[in-house]
N, C-alpha and C. Protein backbone atom coordinates (compact mmCIF):
# COMPACT_ATOMS: atom_id res chain seq x y z
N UNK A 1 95.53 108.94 83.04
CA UNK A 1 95.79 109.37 84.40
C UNK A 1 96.29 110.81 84.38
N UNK A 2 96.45 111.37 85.61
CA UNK A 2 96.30 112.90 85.53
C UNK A 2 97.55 113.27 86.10
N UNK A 3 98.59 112.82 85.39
CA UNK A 3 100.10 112.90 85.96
C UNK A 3 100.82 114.37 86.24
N UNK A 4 100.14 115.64 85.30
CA UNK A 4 100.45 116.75 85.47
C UNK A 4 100.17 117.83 86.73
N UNK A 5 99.14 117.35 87.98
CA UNK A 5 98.84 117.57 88.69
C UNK A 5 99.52 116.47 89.99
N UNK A 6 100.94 116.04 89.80
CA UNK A 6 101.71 115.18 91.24
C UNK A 6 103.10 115.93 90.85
N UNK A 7 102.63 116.86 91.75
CA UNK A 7 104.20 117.66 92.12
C UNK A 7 105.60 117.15 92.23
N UNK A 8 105.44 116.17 93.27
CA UNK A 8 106.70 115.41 93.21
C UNK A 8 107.44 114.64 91.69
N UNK A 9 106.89 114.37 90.77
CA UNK A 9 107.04 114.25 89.49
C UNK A 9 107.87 115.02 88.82
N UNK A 10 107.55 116.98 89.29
CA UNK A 10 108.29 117.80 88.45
C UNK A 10 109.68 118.27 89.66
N UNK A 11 109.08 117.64 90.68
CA UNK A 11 111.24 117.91 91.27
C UNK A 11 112.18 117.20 90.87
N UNK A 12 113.39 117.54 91.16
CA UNK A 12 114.50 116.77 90.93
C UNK A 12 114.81 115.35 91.23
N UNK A 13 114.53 115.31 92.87
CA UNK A 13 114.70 114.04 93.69
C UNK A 13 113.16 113.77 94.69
N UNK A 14 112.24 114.48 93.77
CA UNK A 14 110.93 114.32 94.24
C UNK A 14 110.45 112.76 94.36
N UNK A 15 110.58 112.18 93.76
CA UNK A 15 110.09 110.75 94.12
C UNK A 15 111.29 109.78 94.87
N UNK A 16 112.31 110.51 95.17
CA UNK A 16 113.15 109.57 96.00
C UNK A 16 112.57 110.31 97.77
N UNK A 17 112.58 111.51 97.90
CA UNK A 17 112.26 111.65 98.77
C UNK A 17 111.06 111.25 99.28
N UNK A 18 110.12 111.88 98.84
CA UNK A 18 108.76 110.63 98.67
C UNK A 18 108.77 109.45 99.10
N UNK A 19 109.79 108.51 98.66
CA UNK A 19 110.05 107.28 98.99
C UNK A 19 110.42 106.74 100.39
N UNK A 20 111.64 108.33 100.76
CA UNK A 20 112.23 108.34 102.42
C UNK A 20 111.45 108.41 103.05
N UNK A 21 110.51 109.29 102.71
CA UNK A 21 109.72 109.60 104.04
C UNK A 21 108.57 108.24 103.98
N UNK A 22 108.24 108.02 103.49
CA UNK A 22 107.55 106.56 103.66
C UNK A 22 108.14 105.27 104.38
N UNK A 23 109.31 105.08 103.96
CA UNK A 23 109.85 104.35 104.23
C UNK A 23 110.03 104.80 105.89
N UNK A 24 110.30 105.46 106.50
CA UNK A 24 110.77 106.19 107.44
C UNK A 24 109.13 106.00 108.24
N UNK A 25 108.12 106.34 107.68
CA UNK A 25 107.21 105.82 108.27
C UNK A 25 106.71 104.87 108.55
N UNK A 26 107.21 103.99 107.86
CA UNK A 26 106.95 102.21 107.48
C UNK A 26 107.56 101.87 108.98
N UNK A 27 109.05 102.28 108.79
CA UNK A 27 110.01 102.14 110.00
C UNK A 27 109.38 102.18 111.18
N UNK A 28 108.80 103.79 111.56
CA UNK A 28 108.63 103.94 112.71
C UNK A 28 107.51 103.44 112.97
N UNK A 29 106.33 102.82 112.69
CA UNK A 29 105.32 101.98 113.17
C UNK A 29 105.49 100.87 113.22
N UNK A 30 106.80 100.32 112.76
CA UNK A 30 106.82 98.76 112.92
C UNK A 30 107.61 99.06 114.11
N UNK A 31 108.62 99.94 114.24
CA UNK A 31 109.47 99.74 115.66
C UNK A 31 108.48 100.11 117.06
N UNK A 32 107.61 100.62 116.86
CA UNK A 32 105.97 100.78 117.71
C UNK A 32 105.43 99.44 117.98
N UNK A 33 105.00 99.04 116.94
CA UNK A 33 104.10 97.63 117.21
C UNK A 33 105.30 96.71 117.97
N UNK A 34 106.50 96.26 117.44
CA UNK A 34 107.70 95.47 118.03
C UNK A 34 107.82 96.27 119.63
N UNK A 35 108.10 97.17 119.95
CA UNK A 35 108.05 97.54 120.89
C UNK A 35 106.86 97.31 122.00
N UNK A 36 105.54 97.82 121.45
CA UNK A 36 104.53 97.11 122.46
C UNK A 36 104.26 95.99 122.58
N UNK A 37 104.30 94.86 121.45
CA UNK A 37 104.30 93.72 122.16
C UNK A 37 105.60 92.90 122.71
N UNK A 38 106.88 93.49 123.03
CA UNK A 38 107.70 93.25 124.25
C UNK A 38 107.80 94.18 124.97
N UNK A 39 106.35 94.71 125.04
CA UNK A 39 106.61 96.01 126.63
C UNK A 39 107.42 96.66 126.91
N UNK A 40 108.00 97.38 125.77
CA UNK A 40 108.74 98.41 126.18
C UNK A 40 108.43 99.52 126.01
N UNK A 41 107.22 99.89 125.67
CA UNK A 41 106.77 100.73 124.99
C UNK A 41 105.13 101.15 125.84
């Protein structure tokens, strides 16, 4: 595999952040879908 070419690899807290922001996206589409199907949204 071609590990020398994933940036986040050579930062410090590159794969934790990586992680936030996913997670954070995970978040905000589930609080979307929960939201439209009790119409609040």
């Amino acid at each position: 595999m071609n590990f020398e070419n994933m940036p986040e690899l050579h930062w410090k807290f590159g794969y934790f952040i990586i992680l936030g922001i996913m997670a954070t996206i995970a978040i905000a589409i589930t609080m979307i879908i929960i939201f439209k199907k009790k119409k609040w949204f």
